[in-house]
PDB file of N, CA and C in Angstrom:
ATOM      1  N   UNK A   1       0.208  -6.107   7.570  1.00  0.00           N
ATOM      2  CA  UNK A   1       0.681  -5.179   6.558  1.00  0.00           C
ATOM      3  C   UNK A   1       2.193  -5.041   6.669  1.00  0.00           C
ATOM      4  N   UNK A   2       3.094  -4.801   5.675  1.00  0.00           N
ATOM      5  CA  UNK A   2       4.281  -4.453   5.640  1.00  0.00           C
ATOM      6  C   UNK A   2       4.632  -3.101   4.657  1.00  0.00           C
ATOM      7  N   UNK A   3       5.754  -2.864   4.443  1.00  0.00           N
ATOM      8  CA  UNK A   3       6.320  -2.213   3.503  1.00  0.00           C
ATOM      9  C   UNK A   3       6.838  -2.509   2.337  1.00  0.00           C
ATOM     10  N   UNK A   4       5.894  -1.752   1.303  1.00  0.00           N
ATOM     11  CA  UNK A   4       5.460  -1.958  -0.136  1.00  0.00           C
ATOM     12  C   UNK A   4       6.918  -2.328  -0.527  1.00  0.00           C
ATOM     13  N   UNK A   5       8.085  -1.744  -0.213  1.00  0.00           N
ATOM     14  CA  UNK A   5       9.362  -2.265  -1.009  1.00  0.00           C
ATOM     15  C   UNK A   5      10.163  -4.197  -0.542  1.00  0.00           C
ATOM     16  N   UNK A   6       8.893  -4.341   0.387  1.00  0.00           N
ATOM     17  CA  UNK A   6       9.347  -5.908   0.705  1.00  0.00           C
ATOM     18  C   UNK A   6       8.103  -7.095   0.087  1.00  0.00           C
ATOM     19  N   UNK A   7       7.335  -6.397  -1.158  1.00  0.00           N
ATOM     20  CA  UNK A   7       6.210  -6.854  -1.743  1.00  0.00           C
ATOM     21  C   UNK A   7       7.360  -7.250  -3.363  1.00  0.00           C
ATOM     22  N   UNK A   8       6.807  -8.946  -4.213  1.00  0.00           N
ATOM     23  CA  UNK A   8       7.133  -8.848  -5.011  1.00  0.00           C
ATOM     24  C   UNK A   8       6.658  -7.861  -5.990  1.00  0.00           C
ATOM     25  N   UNK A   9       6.212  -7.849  -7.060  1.00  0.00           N
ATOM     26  CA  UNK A   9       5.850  -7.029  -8.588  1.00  0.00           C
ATOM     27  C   UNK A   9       4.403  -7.330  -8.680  1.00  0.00           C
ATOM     28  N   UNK A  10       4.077  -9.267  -8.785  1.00  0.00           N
ATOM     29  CA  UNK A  10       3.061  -9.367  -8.412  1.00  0.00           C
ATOM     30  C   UNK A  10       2.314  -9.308  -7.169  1.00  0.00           C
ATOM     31  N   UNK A  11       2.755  -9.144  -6.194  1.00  0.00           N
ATOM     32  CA  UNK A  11       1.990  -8.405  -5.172  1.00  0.00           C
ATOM     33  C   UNK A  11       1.859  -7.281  -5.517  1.00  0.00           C
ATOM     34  N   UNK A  12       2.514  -5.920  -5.566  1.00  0.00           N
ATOM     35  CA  UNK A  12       2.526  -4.983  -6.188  1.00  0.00           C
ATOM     36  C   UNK A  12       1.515  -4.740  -6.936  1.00  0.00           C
ATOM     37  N   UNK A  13       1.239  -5.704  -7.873  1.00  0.00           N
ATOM     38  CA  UNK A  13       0.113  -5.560  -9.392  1.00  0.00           C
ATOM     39  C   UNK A  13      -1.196  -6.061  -8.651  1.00  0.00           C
ATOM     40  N   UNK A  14      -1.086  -7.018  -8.153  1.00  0.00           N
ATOM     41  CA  UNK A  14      -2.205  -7.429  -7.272  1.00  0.00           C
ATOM     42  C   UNK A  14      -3.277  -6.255  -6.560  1.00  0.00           C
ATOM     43  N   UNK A  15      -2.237  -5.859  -5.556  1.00  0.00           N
ATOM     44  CA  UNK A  15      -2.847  -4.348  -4.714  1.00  0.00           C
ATOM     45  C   UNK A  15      -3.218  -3.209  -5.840  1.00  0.00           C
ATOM     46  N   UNK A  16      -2.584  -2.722  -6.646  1.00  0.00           N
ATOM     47  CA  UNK A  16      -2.683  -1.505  -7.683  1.00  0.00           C
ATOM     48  C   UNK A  16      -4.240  -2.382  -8.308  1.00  0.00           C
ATOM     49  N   UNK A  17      -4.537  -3.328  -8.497  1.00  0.00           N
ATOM     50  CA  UNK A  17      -5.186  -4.076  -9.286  1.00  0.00           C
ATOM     51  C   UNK A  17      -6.762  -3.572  -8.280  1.00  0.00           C
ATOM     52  N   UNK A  18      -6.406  -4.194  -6.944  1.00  0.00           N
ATOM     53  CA  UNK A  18      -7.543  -4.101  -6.256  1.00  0.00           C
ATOM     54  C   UNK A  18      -8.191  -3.090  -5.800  1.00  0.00           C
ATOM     55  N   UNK A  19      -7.264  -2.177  -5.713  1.00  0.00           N
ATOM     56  CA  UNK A  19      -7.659  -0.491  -5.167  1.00  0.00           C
ATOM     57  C   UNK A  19      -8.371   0.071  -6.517  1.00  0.00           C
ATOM     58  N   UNK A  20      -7.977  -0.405  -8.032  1.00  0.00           N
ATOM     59  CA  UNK A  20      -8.457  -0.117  -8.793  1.00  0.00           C
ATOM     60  C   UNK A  20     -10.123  -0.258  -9.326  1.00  0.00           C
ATOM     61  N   UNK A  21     -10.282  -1.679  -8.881  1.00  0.00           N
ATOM     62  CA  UNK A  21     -11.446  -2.061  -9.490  1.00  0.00           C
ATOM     63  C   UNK A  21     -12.916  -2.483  -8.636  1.00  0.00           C
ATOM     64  N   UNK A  22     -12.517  -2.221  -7.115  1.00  0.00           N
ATOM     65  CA  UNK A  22     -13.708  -2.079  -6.078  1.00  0.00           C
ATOM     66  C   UNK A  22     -13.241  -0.606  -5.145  1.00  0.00           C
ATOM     67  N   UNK A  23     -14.305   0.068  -5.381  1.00  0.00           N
ATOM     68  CA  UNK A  23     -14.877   0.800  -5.015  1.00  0.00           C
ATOM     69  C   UNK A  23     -14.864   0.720  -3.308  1.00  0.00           C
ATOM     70  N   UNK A  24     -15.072  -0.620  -2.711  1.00  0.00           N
ATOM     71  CA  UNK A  24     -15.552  -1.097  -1.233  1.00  0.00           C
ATOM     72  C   UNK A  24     -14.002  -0.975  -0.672  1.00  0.00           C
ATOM     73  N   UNK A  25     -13.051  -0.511  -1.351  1.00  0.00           N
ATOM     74  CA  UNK A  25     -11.438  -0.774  -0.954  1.00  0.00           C
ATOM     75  C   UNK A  25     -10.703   0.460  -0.686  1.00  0.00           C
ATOM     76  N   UNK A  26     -11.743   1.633  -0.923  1.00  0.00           N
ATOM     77  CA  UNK A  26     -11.196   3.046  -0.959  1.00  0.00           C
ATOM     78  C   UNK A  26     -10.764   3.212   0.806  1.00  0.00           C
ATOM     79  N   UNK A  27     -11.206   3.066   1.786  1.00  0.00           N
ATOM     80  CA  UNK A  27     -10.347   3.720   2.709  1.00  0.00           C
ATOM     81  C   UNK A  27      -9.614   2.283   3.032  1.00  0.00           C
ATOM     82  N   UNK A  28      -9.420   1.215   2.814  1.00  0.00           N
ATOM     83  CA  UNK A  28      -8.561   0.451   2.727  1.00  0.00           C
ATOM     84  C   UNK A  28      -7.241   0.680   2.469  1.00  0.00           C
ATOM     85  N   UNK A  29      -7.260   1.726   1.038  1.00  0.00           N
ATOM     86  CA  UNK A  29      -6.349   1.874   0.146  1.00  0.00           C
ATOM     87  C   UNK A  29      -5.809   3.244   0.770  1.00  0.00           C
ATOM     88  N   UNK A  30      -6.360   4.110   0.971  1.00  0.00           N
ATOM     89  CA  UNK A  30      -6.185   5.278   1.974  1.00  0.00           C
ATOM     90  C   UNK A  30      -5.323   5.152   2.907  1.00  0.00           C
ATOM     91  N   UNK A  31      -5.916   4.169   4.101  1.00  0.00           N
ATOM     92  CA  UNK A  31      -4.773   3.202   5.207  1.00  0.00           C
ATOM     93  C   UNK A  31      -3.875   3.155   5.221  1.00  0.00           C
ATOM     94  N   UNK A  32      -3.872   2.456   3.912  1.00  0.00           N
ATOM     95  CA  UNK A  32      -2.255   2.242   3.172  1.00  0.00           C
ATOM     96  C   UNK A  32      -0.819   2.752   2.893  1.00  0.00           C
ATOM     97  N   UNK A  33      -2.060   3.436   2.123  1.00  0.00           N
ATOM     98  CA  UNK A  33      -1.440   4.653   1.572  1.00  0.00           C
ATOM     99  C   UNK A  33      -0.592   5.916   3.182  1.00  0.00           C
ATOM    100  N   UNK A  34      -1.527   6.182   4.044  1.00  0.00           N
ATOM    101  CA  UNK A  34      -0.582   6.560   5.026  1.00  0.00           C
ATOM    102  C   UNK A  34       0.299   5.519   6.367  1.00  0.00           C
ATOM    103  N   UNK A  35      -0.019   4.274   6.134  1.00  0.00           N
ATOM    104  CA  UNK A  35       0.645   3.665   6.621  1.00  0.00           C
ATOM    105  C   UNK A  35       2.223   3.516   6.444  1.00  0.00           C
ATOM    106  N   UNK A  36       2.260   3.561   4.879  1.00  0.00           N
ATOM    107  CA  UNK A  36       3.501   3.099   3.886  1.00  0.00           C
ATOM    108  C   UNK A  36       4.513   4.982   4.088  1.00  0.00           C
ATOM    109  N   UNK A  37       3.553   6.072   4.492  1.00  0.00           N
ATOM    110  CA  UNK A  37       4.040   7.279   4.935  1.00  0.00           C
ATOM    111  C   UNK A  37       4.903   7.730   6.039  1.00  0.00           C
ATOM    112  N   UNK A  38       3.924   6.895   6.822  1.00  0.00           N
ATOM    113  CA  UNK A  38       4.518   6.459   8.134  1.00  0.00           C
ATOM    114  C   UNK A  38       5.741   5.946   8.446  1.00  0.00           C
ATOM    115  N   UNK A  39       5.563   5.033   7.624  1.00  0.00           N
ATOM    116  CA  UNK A  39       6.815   3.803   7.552  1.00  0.00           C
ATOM    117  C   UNK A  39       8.195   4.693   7.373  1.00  0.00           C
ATOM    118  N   UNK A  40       7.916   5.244   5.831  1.00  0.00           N
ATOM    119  CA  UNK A  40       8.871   6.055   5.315  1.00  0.00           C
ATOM    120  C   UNK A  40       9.249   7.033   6.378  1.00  0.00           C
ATOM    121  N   UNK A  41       8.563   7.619   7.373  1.00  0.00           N
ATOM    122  CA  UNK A  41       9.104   8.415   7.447  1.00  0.00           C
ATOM    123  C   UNK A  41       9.883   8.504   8.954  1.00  0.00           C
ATOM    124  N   UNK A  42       9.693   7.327   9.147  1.00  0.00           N
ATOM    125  CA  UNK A  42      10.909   6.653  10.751  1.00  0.00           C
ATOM    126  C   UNK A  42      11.664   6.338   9.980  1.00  0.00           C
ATOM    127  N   UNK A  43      11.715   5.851   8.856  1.00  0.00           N
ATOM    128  CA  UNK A  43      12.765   5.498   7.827  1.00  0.00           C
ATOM    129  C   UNK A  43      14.045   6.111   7.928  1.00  0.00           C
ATOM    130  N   UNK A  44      13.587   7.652   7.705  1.00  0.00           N
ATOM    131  CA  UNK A  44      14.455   8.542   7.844  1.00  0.00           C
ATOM    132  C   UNK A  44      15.179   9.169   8.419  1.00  0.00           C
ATOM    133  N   UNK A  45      16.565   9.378   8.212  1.00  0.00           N
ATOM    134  CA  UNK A  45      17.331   9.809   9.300  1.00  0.00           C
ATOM    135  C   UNK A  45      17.390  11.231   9.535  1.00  0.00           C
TER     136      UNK A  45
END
C-alpha cells in the first residue's frame, strides 16, 4: 500500500471503482481509509 497522492487518476478510479461495486471490499476499504489517516498525519508538522 502507499499514499493515495502517489496513485495516478486511473488508479484512483480503479480503487473508488472497487470499494464501490463489491460489497467483499468493505473493511478493505476501511483499512485504507485509516491507513491514508495515518499517513497524513506523520505528515504533519
Amino acid at each position: 500500500m502507499t499514499w493515495k497522492n502517489y496513485f495516478t487518476q486511473w488508479q484512483k478510479r480503479g480503487l473508488v471503482m472497487l470499494w464501490a461495486t463489491d460489497d467483499d471490499y468493505v473493511a478493505l476499504d476501511l483499512t485504507w481509509l485509516f491507513y491514508q489517516d495515518m499517513i497524513a498525519a506523520y505528515g504533519n508538522p
